[in-house]
Protein backbone atom coordinates (compact mmCIF):
# COMPACT_ATOMS: atom_id res chain seq x y z
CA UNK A 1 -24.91 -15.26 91.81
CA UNK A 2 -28.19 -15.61 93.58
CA UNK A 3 -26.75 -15.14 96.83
CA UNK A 4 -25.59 -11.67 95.97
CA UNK A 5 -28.56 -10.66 94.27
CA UNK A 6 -30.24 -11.35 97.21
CA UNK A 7 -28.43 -9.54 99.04
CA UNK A 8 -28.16 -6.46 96.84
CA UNK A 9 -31.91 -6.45 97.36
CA UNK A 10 -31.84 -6.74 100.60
CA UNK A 11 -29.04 -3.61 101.08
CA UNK A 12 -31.90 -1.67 99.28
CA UNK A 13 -34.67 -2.63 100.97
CA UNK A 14 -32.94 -1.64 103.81
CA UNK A 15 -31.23 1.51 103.43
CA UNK A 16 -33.70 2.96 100.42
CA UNK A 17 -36.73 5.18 100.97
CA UNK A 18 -39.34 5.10 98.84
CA UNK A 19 -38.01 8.03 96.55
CA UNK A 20 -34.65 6.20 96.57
CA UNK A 21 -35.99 2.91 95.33
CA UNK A 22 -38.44 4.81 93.04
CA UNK A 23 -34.85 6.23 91.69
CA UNK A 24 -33.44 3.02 91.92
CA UNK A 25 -35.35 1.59 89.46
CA UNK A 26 -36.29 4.56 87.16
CA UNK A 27 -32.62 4.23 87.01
CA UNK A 28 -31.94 1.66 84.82
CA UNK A 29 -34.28 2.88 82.07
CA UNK A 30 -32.73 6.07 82.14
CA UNK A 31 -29.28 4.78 81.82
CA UNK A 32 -30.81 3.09 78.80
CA UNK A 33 -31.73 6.13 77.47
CA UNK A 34 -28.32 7.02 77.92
CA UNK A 35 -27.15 4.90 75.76
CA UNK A 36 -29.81 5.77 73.37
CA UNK A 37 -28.70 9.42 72.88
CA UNK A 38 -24.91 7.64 72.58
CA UNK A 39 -26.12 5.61 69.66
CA UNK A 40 -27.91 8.79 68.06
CA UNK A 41 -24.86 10.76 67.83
CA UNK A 42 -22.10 8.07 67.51
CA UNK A 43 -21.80 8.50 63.66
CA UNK A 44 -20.61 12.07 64.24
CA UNK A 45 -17.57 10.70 65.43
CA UNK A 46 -17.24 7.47 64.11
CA UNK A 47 -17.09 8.86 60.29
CA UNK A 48 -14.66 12.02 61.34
CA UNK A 49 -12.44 9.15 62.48
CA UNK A 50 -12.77 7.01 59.64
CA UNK A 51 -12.78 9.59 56.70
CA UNK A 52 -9.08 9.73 57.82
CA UNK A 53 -8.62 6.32 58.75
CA UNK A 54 -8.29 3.25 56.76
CA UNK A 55 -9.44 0.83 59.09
CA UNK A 56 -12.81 0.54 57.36
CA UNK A 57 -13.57 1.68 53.61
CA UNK A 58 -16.26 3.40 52.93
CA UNK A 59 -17.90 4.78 50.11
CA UNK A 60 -20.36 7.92 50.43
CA UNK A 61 -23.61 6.76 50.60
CA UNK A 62 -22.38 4.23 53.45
CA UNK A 63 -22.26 7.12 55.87
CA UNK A 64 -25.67 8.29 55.25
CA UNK A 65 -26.87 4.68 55.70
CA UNK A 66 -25.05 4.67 58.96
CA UNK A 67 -26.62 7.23 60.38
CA UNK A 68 -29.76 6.61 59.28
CA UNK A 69 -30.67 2.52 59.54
CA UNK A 70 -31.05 2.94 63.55
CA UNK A 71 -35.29 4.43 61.85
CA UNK A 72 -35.30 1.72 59.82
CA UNK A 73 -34.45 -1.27 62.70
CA UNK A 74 -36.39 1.07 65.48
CA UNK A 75 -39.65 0.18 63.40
CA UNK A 76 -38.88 -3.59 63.87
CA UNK A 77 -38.27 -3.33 67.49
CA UNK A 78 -41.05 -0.95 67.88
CA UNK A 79 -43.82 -3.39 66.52
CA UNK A 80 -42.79 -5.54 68.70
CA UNK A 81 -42.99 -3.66 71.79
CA UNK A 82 -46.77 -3.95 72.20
CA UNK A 83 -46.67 -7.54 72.28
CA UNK A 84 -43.75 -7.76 74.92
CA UNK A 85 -45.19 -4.71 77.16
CA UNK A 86 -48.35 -6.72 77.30
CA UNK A 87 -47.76 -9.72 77.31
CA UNK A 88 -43.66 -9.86 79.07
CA UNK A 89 -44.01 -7.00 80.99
CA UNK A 90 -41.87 -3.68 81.19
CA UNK A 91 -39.14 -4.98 83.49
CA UNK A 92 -38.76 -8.12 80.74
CA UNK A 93 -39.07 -6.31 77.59
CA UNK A 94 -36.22 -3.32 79.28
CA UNK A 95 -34.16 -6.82 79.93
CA UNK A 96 -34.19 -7.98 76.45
CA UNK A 97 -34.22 -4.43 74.75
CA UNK A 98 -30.35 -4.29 76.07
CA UNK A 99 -28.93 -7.30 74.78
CA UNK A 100 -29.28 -6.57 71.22
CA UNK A 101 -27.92 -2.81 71.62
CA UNK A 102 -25.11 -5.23 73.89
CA UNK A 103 -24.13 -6.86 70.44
CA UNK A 104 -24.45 -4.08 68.10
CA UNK A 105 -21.67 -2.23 70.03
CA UNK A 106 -19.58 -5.60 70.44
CA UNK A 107 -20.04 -6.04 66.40
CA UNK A 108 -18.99 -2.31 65.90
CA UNK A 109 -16.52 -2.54 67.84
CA UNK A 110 -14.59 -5.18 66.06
CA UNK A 111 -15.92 -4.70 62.18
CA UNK A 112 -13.80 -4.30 59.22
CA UNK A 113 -16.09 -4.24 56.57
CA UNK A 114 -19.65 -1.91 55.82
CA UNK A 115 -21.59 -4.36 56.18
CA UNK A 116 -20.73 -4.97 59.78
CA UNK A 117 -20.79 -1.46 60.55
CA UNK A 118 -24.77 -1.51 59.32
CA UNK A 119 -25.14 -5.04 60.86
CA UNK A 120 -24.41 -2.90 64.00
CA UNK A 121 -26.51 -0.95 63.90
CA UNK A 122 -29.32 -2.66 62.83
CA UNK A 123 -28.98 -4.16 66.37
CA UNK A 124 -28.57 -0.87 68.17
CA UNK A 125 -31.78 0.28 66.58
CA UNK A 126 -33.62 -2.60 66.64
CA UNK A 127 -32.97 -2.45 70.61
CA UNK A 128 -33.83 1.46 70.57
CA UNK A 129 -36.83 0.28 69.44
CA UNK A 130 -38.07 -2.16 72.10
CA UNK A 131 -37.22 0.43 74.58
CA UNK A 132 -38.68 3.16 72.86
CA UNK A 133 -42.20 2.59 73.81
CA UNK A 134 -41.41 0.57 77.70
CA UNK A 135 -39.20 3.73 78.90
CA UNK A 136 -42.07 6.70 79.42
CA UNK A 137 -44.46 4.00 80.15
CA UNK A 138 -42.12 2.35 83.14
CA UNK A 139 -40.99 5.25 84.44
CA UNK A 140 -44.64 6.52 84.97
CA UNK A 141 -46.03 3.53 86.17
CA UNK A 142 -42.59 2.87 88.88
CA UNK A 143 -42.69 6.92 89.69
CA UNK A 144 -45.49 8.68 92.37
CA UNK A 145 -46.84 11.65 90.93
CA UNK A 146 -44.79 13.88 93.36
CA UNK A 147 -42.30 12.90 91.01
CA UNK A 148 -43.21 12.18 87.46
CA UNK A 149 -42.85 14.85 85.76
CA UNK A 150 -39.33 15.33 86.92
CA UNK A 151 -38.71 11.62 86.61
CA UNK A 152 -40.31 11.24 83.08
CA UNK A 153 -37.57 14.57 82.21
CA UNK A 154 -34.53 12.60 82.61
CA UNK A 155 -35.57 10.69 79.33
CA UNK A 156 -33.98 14.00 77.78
CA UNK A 157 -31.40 14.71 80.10
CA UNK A 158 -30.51 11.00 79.35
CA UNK A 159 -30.33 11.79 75.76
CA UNK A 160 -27.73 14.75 76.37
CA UNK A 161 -26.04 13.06 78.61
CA UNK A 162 -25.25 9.91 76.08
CA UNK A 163 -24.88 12.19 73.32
CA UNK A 164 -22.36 14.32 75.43
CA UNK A 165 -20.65 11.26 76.19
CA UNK A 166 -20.59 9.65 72.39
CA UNK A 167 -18.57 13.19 71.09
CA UNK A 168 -16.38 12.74 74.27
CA UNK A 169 -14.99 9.60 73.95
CA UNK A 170 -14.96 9.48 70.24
CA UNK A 171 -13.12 12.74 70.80
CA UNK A 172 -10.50 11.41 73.35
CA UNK A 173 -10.57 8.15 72.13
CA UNK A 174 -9.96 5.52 69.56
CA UNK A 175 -13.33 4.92 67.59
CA UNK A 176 -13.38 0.93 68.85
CA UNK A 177 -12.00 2.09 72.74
CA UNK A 178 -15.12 4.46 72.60
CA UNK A 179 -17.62 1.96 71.47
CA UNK A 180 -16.47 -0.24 74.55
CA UNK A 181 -16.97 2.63 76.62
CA UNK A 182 -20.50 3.71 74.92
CA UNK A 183 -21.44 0.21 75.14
CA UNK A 184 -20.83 -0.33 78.71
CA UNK A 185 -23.66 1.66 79.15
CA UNK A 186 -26.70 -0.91 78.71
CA UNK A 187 -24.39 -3.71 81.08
CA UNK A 188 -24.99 -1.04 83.97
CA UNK A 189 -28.30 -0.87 82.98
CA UNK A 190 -29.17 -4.51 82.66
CA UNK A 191 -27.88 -4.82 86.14
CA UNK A 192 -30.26 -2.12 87.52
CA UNK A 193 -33.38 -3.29 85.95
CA UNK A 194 -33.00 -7.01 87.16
CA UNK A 195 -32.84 -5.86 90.53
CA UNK A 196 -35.81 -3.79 90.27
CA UNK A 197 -39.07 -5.05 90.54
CA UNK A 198 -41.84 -5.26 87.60
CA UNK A 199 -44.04 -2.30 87.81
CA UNK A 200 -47.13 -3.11 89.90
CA UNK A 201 -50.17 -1.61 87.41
CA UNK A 202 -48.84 -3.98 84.64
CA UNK A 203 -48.82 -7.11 87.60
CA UNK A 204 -52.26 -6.41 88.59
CA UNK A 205 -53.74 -6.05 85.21
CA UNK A 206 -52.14 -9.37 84.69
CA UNK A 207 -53.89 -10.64 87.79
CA UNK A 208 -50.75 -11.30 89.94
CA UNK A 209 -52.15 -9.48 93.10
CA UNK A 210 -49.81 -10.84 95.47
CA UNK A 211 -46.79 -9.63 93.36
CA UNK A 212 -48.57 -6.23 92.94
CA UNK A 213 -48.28 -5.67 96.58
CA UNK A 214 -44.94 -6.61 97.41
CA UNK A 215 -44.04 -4.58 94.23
CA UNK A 216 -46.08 -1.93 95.40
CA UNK A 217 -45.11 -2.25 98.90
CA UNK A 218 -41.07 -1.71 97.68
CA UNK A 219 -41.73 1.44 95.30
CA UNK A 220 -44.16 3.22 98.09
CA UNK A 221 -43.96 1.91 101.82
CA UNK A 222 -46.59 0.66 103.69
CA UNK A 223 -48.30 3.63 105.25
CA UNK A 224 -52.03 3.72 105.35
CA UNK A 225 -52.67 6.00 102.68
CA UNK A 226 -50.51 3.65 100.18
CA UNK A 227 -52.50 0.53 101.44
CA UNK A 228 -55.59 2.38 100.54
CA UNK A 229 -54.58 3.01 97.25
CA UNK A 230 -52.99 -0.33 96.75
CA UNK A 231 -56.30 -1.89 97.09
CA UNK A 232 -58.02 0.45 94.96
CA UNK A 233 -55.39 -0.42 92.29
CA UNK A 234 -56.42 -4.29 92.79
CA UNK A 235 -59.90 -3.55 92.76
CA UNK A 236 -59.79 -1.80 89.82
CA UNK A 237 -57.85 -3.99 87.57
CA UNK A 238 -60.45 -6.75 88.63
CA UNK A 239 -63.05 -5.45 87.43
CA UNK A 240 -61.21 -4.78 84.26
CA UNK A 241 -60.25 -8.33 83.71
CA UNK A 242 -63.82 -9.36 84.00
CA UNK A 243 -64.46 -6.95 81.28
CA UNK A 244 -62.09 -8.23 79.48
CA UNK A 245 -62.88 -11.83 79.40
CA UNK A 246 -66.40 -11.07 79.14
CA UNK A 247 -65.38 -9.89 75.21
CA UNK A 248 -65.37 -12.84 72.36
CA UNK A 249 -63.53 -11.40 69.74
CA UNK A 250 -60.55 -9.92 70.22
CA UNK A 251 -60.76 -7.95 66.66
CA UNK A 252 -64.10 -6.72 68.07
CA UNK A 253 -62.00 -5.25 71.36
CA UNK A 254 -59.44 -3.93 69.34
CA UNK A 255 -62.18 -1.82 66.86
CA UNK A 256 -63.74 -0.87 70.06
CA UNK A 257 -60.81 0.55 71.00
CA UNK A 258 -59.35 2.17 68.07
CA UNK A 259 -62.92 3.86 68.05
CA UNK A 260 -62.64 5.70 71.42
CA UNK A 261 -61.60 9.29 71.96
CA UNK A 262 -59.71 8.41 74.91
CA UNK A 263 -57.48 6.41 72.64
CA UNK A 264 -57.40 7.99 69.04
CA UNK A 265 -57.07 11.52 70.14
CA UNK A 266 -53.76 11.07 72.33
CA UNK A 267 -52.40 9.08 69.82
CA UNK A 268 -52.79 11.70 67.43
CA UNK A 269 -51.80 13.77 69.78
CA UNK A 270 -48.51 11.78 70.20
CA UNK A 271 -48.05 11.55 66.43
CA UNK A 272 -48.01 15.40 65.81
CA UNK A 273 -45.69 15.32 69.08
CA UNK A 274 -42.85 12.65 67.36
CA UNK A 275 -43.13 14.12 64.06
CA UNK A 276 -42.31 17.56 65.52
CA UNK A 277 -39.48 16.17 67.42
CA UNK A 278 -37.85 15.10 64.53
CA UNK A 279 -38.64 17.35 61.55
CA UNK A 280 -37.42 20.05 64.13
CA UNK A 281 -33.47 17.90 63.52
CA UNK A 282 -33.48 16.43 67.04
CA UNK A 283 -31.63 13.90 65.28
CA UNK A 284 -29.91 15.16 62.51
CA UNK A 285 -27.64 17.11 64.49
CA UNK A 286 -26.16 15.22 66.56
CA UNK A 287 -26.12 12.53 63.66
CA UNK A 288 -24.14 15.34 61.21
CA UNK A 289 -22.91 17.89 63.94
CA UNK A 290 -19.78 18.36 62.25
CA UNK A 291 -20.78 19.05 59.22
CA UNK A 292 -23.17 20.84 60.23
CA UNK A 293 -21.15 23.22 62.79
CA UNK A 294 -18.59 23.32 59.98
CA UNK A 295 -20.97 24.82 57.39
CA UNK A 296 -22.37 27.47 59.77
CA UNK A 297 -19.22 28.62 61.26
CA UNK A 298 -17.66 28.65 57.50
CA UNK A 299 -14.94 26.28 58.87
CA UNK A 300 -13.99 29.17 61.52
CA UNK A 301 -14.02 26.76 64.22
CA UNK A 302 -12.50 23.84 64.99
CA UNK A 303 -14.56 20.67 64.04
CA UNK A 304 -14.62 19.25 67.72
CA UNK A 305 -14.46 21.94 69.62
CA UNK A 306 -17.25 23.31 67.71
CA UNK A 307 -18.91 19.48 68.23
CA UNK A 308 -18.62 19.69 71.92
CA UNK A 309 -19.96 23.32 72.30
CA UNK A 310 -23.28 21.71 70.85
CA UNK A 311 -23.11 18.90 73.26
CA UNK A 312 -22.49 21.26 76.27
CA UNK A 313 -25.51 23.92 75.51
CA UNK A 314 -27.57 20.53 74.96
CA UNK A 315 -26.45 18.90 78.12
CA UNK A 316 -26.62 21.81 80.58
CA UNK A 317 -30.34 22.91 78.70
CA UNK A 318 -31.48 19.12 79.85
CA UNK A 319 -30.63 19.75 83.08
CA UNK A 320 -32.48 22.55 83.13
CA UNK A 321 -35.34 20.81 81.96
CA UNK A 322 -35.66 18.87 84.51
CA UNK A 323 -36.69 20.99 86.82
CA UNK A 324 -38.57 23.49 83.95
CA UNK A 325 -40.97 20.43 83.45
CA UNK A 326 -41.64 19.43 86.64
CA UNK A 327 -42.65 22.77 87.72
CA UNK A 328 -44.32 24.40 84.44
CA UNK A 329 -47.33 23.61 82.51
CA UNK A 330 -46.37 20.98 79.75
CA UNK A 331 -47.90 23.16 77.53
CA UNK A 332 -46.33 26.71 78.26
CA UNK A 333 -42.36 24.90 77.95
CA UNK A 334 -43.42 22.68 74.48
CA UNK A 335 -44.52 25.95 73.01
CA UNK A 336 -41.88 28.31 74.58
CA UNK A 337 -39.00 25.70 73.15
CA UNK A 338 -40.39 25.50 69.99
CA UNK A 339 -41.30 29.39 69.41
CA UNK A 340 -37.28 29.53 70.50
CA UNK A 341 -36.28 27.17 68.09
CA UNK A 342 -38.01 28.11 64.90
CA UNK A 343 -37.16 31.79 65.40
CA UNK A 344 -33.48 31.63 66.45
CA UNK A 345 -33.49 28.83 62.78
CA UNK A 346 -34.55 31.35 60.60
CA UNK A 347 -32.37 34.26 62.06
CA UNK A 348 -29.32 31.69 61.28
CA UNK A 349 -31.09 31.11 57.78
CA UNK A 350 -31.00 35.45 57.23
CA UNK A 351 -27.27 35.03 58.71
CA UNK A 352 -26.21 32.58 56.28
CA UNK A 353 -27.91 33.42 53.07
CA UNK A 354 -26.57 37.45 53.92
CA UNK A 355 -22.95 35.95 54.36
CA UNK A 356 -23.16 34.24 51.61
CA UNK A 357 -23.75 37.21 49.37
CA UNK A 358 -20.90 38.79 51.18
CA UNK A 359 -22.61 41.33 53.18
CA UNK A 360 -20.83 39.69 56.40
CA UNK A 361 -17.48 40.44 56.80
CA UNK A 362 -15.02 37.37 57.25
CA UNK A 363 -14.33 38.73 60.64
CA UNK A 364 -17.59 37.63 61.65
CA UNK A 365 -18.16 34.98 59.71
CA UNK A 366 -19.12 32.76 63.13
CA UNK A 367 -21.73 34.80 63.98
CA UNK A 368 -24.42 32.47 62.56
CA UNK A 369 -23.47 30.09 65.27
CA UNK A 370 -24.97 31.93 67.76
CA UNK A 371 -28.60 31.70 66.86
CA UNK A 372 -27.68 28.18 66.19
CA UNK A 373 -26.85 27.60 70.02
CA UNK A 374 -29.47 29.19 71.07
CA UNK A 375 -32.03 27.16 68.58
CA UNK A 376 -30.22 23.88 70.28
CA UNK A 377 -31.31 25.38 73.82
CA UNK A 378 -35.09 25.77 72.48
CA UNK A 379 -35.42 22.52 71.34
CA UNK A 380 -33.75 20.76 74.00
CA UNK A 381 -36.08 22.86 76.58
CA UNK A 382 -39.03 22.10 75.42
CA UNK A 383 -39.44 19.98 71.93
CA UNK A 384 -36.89 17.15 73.67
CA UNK A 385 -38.63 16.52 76.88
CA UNK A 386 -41.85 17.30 76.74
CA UNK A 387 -43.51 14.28 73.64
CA UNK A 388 -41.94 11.95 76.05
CA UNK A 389 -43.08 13.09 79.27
CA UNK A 390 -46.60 13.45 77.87
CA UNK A 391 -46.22 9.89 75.99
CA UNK A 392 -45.80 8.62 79.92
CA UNK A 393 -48.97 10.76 80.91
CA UNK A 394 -51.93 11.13 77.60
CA UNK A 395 -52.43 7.20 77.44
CA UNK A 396 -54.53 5.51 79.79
CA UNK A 397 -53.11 2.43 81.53
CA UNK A 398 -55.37 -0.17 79.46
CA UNK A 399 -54.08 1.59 75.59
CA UNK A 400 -50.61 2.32 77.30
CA UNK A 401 -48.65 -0.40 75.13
CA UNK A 402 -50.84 -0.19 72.38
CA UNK A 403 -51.21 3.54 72.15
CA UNK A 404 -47.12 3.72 72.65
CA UNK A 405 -46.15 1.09 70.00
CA UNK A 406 -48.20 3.10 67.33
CA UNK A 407 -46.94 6.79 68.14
CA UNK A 408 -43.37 5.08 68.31
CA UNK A 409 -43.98 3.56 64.67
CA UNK A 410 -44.07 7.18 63.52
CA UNK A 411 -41.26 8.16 65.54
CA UNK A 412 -38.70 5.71 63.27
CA UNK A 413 -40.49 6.11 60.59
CA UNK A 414 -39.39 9.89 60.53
CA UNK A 415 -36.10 9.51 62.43
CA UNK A 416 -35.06 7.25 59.19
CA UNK A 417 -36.80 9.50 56.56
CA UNK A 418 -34.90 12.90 58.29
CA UNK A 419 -31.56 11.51 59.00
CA UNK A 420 -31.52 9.67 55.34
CA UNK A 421 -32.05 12.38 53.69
CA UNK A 422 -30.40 15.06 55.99
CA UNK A 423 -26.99 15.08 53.29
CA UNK A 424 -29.34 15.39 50.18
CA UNK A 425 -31.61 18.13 51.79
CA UNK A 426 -28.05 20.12 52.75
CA UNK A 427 -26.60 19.62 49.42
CA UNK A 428 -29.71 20.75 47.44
CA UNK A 429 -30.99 23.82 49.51
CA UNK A 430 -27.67 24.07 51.55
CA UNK A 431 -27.76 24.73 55.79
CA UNK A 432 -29.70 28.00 55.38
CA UNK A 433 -32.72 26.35 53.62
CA UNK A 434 -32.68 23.31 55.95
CA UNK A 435 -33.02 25.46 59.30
CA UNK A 436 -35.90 27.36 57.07
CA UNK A 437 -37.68 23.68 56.60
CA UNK A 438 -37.06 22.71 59.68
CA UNK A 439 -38.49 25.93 61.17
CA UNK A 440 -41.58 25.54 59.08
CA UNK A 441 -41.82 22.15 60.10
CA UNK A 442 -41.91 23.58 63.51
CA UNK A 443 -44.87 26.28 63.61
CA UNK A 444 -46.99 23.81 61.76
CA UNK A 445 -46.73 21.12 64.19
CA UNK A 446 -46.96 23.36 67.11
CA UNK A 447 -50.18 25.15 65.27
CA UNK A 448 -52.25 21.43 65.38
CA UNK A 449 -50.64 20.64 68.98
CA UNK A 450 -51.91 24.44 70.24
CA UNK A 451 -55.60 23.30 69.52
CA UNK A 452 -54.86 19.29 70.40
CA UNK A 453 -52.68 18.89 73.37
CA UNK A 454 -54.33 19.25 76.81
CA UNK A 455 -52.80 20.45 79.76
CA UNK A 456 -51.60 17.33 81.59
CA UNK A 457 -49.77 18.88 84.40
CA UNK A 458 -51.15 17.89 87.74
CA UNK A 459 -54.29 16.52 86.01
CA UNK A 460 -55.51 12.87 86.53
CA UNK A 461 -55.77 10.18 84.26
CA UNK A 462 -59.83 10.08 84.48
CA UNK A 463 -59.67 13.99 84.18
CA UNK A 464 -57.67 13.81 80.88
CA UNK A 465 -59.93 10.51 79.92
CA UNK A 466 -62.92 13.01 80.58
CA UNK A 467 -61.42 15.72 78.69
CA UNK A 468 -60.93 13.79 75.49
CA UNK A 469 -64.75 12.27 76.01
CA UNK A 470 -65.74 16.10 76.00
CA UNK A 471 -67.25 15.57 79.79
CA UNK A 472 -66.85 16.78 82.99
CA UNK A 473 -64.93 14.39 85.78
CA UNK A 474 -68.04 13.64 88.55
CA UNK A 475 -67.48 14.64 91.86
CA UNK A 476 -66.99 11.18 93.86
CA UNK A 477 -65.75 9.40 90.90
CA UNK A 478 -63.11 11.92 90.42
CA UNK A 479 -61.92 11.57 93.66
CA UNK A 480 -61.94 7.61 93.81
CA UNK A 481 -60.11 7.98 90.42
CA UNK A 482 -57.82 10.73 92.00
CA UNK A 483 -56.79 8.36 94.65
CA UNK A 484 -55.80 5.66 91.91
CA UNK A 485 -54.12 7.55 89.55
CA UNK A 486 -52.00 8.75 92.20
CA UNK A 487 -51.52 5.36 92.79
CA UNK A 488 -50.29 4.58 89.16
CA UNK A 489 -47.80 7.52 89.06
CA UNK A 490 -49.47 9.53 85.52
């Protein structure tokens, strides 16, 4: 096993660029994420399958629970990610975050009762959670900022992607043949993060210099310019340890930091971000897409081809994305997506309350799913990829774990709050008052983030540091600081 680890290391070295080995091992955190967006939408499948299926009995509130527990066991992982980002590093804690998602589709795979079926995923989520807060914050710190933004927009098109995937193979397949295929998944990317190396900001704040070059050295060559910010990468984390051990108590450090602008206001910043991406039903539809798709289209459509039209807007709109945010202000897509989304909700909220007082004929009694496509494509443009691309960006490298693990907190919190209570919510105000919440939920989010959120586009860390601080970057500082924020890709 070593032998060929070696030399799969040594085939990259020598045939990969530094883009290519920047892909390389951005890689296997996006094909994480993959599997992420697979676990989101899994439910819609798996309870189609079994509502008609004996192998597992379940009663009603069971299938809420399914689809919701992944919040509840993302909290758990999620307070731990801090701790392991710190103190394991990001190429560790992406290691262990895939073993337990590993088991939870294993378990699934083979249950026969509920309770194994929620053991499941308990696991799944509890994994989702680890990785939550280590994916934007390794794929910034292995990416140059040539390629960041575009880099730190695969997190959605990874979420499409595995989401696309879930519907397909539950569609084609067997429920337990297509949780061995969704699960196969993390054992790709297990393989591609233990062949990459551990980013090199987190090695030099740990004082491992000499692994912070050759680290350094493999994600971005040797050329002078990289030496030159190599060394102001080293130079800079050393003073920062000094700091740091300088300080007595750590409780006094951590009110110090708690304290500073640079810290609180991206992490409210980040909390306004993940409650918008969820009380916007970023998760709730692919969680209930077929119940969903079936109340808007009045049953006109058939249940999975009406699934997979969802998943194919969603998937080609993350492409799209992709290149959208790496070549727009962060700012100008969040808003445009989410102006698209809470309009095109309430036009299918006039659609369905008008049908149902019989003012639409039943010839065109699918015509509320078009605004409902096109609300997909808004929030997939912009309210998708845009909290986690700016999650990789607002924090500074010292708060990065910290900063993440808090923002993330929120994130479950509302994934399991929304996707809990997604049937109750349709069954007391039915589809048409949902999309109306949800819409709400929208322009006030967006209304705080217009006055909160910086642009971070092609900005430095110190100049977003400075920005929060309410002062101006200084000349030669800025540019030292340019040069090593370049160097620690956002």
């Amino acid at each position: 096993m070593s032998e060929k680890r070696v030399d799969l290391g040594a085939a990259i070295d020598r045939a990969g660029s530094p883009f290519l080995r920047q892909l390389t091992a951005v890689s296997g955190v996006v094909l994480y994420m993959v599997g992420t967006g697979a676990n989101i939408a899994f439910p819609a499948v798996l309870l189609l399958q079994l509502r008609s299926s004996a192998a597992v009995q379940l009663e009603p509130h069971h299938e809420s629970w399914i689809a919701s527990l992944l919040g509840l066991a993302l909290m758990c992982g999620i307070a731990v990610s801090p701790w392991s980002l710190q103190r394991l590093g990001r190429k560790v804690t992406n290691q262990l975050s895939t073993l337990p998602c590993l088991a939870g589709w294993a378990l699934l795979m083979m249950s026969r009762e509920p309770w194994e079926l929620l053991a499941s995923r308990a696991l799944q989520g509890f994994g989702m959670g680890l990785q939550a807060s280590a994916a934007p914050v390794s794929i910034a710190e292995y990416s140059s900022p040539v390629h960041r933004g575009a880099f730190l927009a695969t997190i959605a098109f990874s979420f499409a992607t595995g989401m696309l995937l879930a519907h397909v193979f539950g569609t084609l397949l067997y429920w337990r043949a297509a949780a061995l295929a969704c699960g196969s998944v993390y054992a790709l990317s297990l393989i591609l993060v233990t062949f990459s190396p551990e980013t090199p900001p987190w090695l030099a704040s740990q004082g491992q210099y000499d692994k912070c070059k050759k680290a350094f050295r493999w994600l971005r060559g040797k050329d002078p310019n990289s030496e030159k910010e190599l060394e102001i990468l080293l130079s800079s984390q050393r003073n920062r340890r000094d700091e740091v051990h300088a300080k007595v108590s750590r409780w006094r450090a951590f009110v110090t930091i708690v304290r500073k602008p640079e810290f609180y206001k991206p992490t409210l910043i980040m909390v306004f971000m993940f409650v918008l991406f969820q009380m916007s039903g970023m998760t709730v539809v692919p969680s209930y897409t077929v119940q969903l798709m079936n109340e808007v289209s009045n049953h006109t459509l058939d249940p999975s081809a009406s699934m997979l039209m969802v998943d194919a807007v969603r998937f080609v709109t993350a492409v799209v994305a992709c290149v959208v945010v790496n070549k727009f202000p962060r700012r100008t897509v969040l808003f445009f997506g989410s102006l698209v989304s809470a309009i095109s909700l309430l036009i299918a909220a006039l659609l369905l309350y008008l049908r149902d007082l019989g003012y639409i004929s039943e010839t065109y009694q699918w015509v509320p799913v078009i605004p409902t496509l096109v609300y997909i494509f808004g929030k997939t443009i912009g309210i998708l990829p845009i909290p986690w691309a700016v999650a990789g960006e607002v924090f500074p490298l010292a708060y990065r774990s910290m900063g993440s693990g808090i923002s993330g907190m929120v994130l479950s919190m509302m994934f399991f709050v929304v996707v809990k209570t997604a049937p109750a919510t349709f069954s007391a105000i039915g589809v048409n008052g949902t999309f109306c919440l949800y819409a709400v939920s929208i322009l006030i989010c967006v209304g705080f983030l217009y006055f909160l959120l910086p642009e971070t586009k092609g900005k430095t860390l110190y100049e977003i540091e400075c920005h929060f601080r309410g002062e101006k970057p200084a000349g030669a500082e800025k540019d030292k600081m340019l040069e090593l924020e370049t160097l620690e890709g956002g």
